[in-house]
Each structure stands twice: as structure tokens, then as C-alpha cells.
PDB file of N, CA and C in Angstrom:
ATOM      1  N   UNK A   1      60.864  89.850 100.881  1.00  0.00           N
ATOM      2  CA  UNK A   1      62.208  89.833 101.406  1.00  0.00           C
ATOM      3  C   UNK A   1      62.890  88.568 100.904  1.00  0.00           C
ATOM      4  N   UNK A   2      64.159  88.595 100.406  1.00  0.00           N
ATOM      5  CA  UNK A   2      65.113  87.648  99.662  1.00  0.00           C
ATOM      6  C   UNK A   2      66.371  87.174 100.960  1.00  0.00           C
ATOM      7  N   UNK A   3      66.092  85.868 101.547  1.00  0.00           N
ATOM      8  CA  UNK A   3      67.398  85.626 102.220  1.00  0.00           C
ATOM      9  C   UNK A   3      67.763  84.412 101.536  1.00  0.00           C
ATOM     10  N   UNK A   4      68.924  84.565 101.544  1.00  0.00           N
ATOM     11  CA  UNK A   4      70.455  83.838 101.017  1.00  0.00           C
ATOM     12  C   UNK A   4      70.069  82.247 102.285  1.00  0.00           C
ATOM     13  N   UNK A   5      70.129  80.943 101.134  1.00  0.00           N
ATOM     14  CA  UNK A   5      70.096  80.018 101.732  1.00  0.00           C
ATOM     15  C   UNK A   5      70.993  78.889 100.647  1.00  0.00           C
ATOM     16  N   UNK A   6      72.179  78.330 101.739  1.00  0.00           N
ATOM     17  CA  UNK A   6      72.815  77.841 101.364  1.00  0.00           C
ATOM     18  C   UNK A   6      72.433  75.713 101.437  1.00  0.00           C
ATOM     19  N   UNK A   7      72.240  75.159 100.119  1.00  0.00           N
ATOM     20  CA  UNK A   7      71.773  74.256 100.428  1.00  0.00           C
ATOM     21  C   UNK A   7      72.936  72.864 100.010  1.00  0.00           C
ATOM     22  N   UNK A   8      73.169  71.794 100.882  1.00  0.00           N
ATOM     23  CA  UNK A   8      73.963  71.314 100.107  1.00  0.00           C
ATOM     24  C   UNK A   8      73.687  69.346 100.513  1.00  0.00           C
ATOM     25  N   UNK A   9      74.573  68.544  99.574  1.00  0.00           N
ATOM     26  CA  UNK A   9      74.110  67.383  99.866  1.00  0.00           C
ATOM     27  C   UNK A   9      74.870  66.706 101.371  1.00  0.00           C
ATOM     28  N   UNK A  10      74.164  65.668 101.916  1.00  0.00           N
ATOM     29  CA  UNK A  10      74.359  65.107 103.233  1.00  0.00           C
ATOM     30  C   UNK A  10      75.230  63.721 102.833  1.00  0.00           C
ATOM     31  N   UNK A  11      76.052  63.002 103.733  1.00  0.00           N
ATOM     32  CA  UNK A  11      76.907  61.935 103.705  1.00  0.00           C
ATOM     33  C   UNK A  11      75.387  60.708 103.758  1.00  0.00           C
ATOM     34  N   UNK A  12      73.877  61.132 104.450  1.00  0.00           N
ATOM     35  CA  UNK A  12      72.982  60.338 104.255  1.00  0.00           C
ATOM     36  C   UNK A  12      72.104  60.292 102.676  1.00  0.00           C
ATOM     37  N   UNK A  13      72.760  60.969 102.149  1.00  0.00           N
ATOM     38  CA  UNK A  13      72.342  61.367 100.358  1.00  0.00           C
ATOM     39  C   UNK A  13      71.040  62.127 100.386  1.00  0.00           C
ATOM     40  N   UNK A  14      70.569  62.953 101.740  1.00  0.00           N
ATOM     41  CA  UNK A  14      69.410  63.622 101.624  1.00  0.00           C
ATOM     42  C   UNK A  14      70.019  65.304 101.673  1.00  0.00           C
ATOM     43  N   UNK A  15      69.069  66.215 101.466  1.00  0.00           N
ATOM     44  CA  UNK A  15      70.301  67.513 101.693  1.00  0.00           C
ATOM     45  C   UNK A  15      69.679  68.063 102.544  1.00  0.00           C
ATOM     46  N   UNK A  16      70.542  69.215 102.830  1.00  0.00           N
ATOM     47  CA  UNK A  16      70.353  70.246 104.099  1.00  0.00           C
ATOM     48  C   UNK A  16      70.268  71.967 103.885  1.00  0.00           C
ATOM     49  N   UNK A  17      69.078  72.518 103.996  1.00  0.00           N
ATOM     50  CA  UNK A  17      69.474  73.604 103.671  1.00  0.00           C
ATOM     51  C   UNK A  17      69.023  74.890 105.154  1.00  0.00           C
ATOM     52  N   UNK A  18      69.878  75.516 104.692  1.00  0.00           N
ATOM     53  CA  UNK A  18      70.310  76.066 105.865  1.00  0.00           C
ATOM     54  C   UNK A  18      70.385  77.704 105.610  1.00  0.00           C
ATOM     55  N   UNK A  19      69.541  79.047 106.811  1.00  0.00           N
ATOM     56  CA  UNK A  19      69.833  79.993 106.392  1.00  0.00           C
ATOM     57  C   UNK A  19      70.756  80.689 106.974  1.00  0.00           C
ATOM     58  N   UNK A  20      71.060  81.826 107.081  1.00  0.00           N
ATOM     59  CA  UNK A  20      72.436  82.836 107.908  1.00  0.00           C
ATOM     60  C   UNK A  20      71.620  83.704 108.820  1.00  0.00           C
ATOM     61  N   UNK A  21      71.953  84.250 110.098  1.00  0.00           N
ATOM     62  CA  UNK A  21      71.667  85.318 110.511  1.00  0.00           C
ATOM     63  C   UNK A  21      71.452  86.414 109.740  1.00  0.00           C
ATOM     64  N   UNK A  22      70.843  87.570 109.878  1.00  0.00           N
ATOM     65  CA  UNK A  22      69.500  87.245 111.608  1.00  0.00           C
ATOM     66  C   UNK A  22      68.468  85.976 111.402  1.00  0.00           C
ATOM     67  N   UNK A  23      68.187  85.803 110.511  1.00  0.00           N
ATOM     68  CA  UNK A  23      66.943  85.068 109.880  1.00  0.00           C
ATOM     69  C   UNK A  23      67.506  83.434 110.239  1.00  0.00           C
ATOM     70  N   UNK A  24      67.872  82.878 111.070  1.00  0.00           N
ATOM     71  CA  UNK A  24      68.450  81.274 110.884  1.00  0.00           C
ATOM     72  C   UNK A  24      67.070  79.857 110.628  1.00  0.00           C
ATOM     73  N   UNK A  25      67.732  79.150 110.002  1.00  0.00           N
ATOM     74  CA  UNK A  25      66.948  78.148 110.114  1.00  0.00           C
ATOM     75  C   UNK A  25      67.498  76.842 109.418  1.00  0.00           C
ATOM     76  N   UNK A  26      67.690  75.489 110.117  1.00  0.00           N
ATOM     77  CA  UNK A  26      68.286  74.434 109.392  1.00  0.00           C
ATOM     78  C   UNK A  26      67.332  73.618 109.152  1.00  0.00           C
ATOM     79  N   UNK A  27      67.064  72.847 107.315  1.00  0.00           N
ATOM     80  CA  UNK A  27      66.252  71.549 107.368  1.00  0.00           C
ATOM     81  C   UNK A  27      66.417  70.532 106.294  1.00  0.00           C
ATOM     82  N   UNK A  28      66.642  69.658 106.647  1.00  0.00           N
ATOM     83  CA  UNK A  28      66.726  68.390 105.934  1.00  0.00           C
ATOM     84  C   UNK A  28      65.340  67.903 105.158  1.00  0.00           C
ATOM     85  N   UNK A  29      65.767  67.463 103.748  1.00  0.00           N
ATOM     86  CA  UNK A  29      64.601  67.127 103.013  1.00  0.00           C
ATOM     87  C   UNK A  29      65.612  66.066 101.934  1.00  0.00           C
ATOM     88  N   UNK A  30      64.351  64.798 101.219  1.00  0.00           N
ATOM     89  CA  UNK A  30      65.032  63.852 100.672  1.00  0.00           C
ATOM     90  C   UNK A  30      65.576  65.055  99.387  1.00  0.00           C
ATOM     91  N   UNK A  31      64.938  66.274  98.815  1.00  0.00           N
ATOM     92  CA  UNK A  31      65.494  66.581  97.872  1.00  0.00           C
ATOM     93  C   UNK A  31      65.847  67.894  98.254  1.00  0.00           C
ATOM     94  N   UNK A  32      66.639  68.367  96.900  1.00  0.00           N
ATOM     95  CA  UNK A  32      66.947  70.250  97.133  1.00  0.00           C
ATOM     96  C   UNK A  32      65.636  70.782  97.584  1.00  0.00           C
ATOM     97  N   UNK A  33      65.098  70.698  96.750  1.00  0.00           N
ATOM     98  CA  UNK A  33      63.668  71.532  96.843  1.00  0.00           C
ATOM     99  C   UNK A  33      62.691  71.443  98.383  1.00  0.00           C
ATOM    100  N   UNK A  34      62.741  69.946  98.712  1.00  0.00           N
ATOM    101  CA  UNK A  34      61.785  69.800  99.822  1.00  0.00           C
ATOM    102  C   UNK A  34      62.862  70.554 101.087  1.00  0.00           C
ATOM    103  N   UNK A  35      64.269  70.515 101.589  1.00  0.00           N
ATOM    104  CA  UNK A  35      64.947  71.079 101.973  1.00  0.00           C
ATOM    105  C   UNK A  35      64.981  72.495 102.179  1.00  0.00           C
ATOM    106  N   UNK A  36      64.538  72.834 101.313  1.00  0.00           N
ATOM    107  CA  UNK A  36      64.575  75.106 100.697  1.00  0.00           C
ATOM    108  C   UNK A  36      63.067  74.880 101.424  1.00  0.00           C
ATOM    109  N   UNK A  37      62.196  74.013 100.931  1.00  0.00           N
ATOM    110  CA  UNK A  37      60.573  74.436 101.360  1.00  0.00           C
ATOM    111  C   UNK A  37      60.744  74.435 103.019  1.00  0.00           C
ATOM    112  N   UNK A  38      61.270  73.733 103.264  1.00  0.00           N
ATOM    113  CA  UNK A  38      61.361  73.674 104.773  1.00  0.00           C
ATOM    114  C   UNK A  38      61.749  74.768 105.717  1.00  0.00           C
ATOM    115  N   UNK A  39      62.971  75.029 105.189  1.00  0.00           N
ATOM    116  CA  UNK A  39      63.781  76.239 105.727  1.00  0.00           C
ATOM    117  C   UNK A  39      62.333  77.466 105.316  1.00  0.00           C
ATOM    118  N   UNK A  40      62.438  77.268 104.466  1.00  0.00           N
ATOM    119  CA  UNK A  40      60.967  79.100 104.269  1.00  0.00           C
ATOM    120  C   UNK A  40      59.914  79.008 105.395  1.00  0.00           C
ATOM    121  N   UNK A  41      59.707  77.368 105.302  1.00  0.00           N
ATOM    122  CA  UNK A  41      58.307  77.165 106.350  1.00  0.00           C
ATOM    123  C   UNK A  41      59.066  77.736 107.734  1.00  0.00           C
ATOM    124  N   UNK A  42      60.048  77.456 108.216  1.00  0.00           N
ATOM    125  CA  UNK A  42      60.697  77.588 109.598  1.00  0.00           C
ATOM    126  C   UNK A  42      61.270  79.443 110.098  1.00  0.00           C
ATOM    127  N   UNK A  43      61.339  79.940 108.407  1.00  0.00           N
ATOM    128  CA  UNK A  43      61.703  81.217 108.332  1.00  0.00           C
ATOM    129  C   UNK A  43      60.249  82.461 108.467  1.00  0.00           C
ATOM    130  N   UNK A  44      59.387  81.624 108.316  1.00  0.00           N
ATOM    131  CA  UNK A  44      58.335  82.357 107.960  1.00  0.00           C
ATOM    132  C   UNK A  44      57.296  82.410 108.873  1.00  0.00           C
ATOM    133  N   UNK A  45      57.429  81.272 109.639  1.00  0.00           N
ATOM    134  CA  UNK A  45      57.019  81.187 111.418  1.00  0.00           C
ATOM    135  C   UNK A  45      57.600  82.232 112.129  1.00  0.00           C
ATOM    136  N   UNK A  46      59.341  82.159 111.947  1.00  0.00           N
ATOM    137  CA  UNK A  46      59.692  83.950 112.509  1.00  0.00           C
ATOM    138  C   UNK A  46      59.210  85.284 112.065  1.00  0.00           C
ATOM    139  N   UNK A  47      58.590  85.021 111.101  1.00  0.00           N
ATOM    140  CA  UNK A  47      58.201  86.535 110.502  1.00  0.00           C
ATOM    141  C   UNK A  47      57.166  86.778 110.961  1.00  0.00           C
ATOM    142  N   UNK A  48      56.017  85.546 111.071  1.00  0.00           N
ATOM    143  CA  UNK A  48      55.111  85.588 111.979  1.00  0.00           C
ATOM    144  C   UNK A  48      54.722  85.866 113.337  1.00  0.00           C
ATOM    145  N   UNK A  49      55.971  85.322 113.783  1.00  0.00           N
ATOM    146  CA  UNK A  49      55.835  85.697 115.251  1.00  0.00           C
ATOM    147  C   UNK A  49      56.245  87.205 116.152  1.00  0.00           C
ATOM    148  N   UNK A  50      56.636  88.127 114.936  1.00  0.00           N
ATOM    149  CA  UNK A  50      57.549  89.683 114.911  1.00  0.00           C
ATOM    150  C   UNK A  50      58.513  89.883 114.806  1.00  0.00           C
ATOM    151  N   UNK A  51      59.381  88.533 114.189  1.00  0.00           N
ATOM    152  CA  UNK A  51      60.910  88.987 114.183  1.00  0.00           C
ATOM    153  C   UNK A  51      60.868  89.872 112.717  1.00  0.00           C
ATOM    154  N   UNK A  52      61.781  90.765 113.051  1.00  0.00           N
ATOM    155  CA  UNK A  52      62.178  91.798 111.706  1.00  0.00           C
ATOM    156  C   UNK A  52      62.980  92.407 111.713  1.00  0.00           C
ATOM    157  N   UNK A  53      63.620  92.953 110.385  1.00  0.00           N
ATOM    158  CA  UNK A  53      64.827  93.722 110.118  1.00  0.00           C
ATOM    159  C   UNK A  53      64.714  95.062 109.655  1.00  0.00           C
ATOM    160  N   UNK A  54      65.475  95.760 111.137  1.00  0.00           N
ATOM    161  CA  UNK A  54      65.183  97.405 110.425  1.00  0.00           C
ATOM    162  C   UNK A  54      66.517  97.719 110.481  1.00  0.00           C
ATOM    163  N   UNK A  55      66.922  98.946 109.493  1.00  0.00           N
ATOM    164  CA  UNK A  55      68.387  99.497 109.571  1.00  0.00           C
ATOM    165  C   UNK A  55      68.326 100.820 110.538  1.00  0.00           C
ATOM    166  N   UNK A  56      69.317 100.751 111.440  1.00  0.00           N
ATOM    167  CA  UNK A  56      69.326 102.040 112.204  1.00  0.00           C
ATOM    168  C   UNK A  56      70.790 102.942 111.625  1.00  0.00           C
ATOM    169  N   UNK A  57      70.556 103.639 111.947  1.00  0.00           N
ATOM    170  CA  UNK A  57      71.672 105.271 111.836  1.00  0.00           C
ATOM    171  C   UNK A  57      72.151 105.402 112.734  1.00  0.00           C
ATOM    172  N   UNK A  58      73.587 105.463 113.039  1.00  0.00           N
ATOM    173  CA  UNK A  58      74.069 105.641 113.807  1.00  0.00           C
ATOM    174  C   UNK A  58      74.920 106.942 113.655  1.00  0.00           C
ATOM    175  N   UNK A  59      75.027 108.091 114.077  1.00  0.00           N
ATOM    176  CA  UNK A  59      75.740 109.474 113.570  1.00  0.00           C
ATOM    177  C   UNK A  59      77.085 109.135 113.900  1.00  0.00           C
ATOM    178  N   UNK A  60      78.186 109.685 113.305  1.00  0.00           N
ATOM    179  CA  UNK A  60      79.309 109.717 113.223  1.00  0.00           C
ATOM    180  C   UNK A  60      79.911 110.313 114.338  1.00  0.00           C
ATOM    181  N   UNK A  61      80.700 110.187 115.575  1.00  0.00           N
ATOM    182  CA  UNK A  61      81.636 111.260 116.297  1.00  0.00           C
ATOM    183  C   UNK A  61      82.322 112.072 115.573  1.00  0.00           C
ATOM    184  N   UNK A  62      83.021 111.759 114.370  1.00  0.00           N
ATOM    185  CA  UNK A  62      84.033 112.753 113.602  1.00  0.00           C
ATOM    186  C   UNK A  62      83.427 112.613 112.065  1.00  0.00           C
ATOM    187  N   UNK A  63      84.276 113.424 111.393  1.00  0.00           N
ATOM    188  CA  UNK A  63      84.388 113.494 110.566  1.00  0.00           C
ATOM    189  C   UNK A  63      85.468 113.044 109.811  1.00  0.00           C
ATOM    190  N   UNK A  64      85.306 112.139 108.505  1.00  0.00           N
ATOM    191  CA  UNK A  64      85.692 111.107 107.897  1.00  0.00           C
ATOM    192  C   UNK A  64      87.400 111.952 107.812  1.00  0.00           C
ATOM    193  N   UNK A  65      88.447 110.818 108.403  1.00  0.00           N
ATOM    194  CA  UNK A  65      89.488 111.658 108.497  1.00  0.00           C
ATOM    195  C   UNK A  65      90.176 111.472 107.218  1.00  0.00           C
ATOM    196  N   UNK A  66      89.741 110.948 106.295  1.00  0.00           N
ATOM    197  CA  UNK A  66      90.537 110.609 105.001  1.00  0.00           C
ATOM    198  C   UNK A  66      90.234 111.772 104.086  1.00  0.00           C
ATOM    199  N   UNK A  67      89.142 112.834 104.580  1.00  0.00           N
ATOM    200  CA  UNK A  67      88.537 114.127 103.960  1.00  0.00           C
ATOM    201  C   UNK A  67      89.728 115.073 104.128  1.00  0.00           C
ATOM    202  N   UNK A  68      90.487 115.161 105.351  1.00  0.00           N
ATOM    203  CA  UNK A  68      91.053 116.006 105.770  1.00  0.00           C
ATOM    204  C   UNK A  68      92.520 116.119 104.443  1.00  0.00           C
ATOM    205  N   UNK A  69      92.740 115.086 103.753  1.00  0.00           N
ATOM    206  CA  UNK A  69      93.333 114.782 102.749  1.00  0.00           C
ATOM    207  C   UNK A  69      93.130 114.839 101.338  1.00  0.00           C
ATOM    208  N   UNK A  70      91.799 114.914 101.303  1.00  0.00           N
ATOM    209  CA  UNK A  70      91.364 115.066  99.428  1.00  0.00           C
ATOM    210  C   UNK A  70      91.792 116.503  99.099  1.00  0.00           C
ATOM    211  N   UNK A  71      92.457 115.976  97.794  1.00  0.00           N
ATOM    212  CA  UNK A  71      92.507 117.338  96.940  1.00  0.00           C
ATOM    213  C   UNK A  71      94.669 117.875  97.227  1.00  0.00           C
ATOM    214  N   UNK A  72      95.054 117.318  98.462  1.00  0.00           N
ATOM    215  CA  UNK A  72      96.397 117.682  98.356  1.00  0.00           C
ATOM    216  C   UNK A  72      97.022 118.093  97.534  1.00  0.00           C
ATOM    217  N   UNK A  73      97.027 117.280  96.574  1.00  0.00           N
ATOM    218  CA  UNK A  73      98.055 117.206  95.134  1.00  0.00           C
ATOM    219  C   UNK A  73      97.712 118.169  94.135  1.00  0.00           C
ATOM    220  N   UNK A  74      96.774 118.747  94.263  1.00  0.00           N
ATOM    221  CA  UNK A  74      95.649 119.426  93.054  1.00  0.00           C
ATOM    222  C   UNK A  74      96.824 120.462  92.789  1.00  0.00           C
ATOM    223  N   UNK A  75      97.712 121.382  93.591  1.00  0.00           N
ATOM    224  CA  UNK A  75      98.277 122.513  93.427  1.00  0.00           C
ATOM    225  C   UNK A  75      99.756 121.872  93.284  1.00  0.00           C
ATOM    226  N   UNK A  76     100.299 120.544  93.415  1.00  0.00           N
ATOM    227  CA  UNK A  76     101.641 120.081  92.971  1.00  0.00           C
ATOM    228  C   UNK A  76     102.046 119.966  91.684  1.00  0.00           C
ATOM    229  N   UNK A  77     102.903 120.817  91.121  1.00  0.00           N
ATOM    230  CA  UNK A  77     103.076 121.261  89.738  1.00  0.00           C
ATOM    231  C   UNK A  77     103.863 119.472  89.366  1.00  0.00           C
ATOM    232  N   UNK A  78     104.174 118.730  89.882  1.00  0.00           N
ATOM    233  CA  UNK A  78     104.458 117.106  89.860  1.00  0.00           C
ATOM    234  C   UNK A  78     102.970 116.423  89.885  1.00  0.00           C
ATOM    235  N   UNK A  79     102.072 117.128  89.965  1.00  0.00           N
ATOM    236  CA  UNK A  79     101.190 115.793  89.331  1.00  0.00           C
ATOM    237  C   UNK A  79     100.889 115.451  88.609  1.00  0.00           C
ATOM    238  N   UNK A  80     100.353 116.281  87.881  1.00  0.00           N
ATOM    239  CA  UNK A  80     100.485 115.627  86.119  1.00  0.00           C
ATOM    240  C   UNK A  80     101.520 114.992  85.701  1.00  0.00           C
ATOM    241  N   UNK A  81     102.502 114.991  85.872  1.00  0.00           N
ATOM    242  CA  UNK A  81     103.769 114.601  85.341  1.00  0.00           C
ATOM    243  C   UNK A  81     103.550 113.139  86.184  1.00  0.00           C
ATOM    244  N   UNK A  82     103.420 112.990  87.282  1.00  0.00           N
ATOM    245  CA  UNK A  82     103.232 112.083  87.826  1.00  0.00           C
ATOM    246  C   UNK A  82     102.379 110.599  87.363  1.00  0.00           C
ATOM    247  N   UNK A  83     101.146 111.365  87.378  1.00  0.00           N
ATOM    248  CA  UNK A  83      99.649 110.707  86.642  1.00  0.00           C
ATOM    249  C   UNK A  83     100.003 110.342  85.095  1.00  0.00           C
ATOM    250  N   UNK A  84     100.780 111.071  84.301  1.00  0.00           N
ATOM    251  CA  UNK A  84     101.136 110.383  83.125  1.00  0.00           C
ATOM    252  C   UNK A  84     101.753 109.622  83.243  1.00  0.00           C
ATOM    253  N   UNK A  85     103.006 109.240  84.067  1.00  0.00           N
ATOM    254  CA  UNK A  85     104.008 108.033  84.012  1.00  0.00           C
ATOM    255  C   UNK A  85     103.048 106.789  84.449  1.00  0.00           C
ATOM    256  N   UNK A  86     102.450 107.299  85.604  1.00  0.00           N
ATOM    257  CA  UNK A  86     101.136 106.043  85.884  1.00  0.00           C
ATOM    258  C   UNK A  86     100.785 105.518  84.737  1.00  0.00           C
ATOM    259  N   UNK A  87      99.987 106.240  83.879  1.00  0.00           N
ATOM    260  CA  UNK A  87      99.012 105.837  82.488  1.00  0.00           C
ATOM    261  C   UNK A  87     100.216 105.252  81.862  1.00  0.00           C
ATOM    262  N   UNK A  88     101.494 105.601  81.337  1.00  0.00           N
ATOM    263  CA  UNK A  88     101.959 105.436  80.556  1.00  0.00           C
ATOM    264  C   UNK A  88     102.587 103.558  81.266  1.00  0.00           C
ATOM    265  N   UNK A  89     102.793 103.626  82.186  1.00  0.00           N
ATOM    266  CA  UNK A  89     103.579 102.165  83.210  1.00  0.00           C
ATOM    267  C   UNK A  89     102.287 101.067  82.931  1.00  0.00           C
ATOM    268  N   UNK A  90     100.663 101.647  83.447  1.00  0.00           N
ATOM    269  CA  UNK A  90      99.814 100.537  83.302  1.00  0.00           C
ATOM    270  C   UNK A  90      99.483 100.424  81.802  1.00  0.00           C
ATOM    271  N   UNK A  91      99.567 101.363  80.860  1.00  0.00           N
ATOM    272  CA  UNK A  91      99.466 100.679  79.028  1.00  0.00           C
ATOM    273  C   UNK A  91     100.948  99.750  78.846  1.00  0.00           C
ATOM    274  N   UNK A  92     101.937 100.246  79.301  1.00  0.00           N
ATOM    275  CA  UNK A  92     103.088  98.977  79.449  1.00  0.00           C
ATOM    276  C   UNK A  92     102.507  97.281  79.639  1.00  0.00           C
ATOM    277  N   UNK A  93     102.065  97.758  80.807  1.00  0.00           N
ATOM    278  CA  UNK A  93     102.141  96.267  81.620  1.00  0.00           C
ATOM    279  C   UNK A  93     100.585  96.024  80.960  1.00  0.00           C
ATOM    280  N   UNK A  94      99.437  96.343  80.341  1.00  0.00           N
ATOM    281  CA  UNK A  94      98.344  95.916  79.898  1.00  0.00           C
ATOM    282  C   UNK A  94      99.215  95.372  78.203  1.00  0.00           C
ATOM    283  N   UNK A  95     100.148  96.080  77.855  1.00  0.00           N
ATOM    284  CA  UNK A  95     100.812  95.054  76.341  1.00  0.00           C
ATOM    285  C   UNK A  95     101.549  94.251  76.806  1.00  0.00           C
ATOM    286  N   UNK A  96     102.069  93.962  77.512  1.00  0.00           N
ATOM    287  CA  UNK A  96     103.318  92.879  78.349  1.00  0.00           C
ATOM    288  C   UNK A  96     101.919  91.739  78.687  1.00  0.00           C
ATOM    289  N   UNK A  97     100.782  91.922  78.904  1.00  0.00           N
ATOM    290  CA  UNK A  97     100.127  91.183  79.884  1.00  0.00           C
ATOM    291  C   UNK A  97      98.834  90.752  78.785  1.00  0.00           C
ATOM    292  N   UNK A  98      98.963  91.221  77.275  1.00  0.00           N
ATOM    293  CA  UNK A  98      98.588  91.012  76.327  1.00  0.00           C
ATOM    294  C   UNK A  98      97.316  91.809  76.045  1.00  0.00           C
ATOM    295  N   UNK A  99      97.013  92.323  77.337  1.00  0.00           N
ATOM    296  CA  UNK A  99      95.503  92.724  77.202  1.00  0.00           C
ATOM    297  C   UNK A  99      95.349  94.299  76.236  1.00  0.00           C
ATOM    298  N   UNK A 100      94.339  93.897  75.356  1.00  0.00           N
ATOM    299  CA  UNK A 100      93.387  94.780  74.077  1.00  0.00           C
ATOM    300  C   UNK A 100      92.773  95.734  74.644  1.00  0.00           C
ATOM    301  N   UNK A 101      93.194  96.984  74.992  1.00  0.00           N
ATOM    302  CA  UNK A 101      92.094  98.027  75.677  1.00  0.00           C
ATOM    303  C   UNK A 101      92.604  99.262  74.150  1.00  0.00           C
ATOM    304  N   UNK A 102      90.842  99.629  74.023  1.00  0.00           N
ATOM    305  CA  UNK A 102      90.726 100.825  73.270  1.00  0.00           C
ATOM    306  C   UNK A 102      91.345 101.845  73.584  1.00  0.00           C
ATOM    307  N   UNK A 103      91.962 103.046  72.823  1.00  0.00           N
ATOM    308  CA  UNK A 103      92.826 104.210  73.793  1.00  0.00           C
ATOM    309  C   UNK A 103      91.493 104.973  73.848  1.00  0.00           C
ATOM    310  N   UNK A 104      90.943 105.658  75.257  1.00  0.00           N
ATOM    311  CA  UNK A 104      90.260 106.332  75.596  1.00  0.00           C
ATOM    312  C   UNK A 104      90.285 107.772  76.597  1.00  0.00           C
ATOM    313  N   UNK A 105      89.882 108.585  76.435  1.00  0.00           N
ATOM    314  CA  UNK A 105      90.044 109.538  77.378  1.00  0.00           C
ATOM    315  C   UNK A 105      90.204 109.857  78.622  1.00  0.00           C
TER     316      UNK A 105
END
């Protein structure tokens, strides 16, 4: 298991490194390294003792209401016409904005 530990220097010139929830743990060491060793030692006592991370499922009440919307446009004889002025406005503003894109499908 990989947790994110943010380590940084102290106003006493020793550093501090420190992890995030769920997993916490703060420790001071004269260097980066002895700092990180610390925090693992303090992280790894929790793993020992049964702390752990499981993902639960939680089922949905509804159904995703942004579904109730896909596909609208499919039968608007204005969309294509539409969707080209798009393409045609962002190759505008990608030469105005200097940027080199290949023409692609």
C-alpha cells in the first residue's frame, strides 16, 4: 500500500513529515529521509494494530438524472450544422492562439 506523505523543512532546519487521513502520522527527523522513516515506523504500528482500508458500495436511490438527457439532439436536423460551427470556431481560435494541431478525423 502507497500513502502520499508530504514532507517539508522546519524554521528549526530539521524537517517534518507528515501523512493525510485515514492513515495519519507526524515526525520530525534531522533529515528528509530520517523524517519519511519515521512517519512509516508510526504508520505501520497502525497496520499492525488492524487499522485498514476497505471500499464499500453504496447503491444508488435513483438513477443518474443526467441519463434522462443523453442522446436529445441525435434527431435535431440543427446538429450537425451546429457541431460544425463548433469545429470550425475552435480551429479559429487554435490559429489566433498559434497552436499546430494536425487536421484529423
Amino acid at each position: 500500500m502507497q500513502i502520499p506523505v508530504a514532507v517539508e523543512p522546519t524554521v528549526s532546519g530539521q524537517f517534518r513529515a507528515r501523512s493525510f487521513p485515514p492513515f495519519t502520522a507526524v515526525a520530525e527527523g534531522k533529515t528528509s529521509d530520517e523524517a519519511v522513516s519515521k512517519v512509516r515506523q508510526e504508520l505501520h504500528k497502525e497496520v499492525e494494530a488492524g487499522k485498514r482500508l476497505v471500499m464499500v458500495d453504496i447503491p444508488a436511490d435513483e438513477e443518474n438524472p443526467w441519463l434522462a438527457m443523453a442522446g436529445w439532439l441525435k434527431d435535431d436536423p440543427l446538429f450537425d450544422e451546429w457541431r460544425a460551427e463548433v469545429e470550425a470556431y475552435r480551429r479559429q481560435c487554435n490559429i489566433e492562439a498559434g497552436i499546430d494541431l494536425d487536421e484529423r478525423s
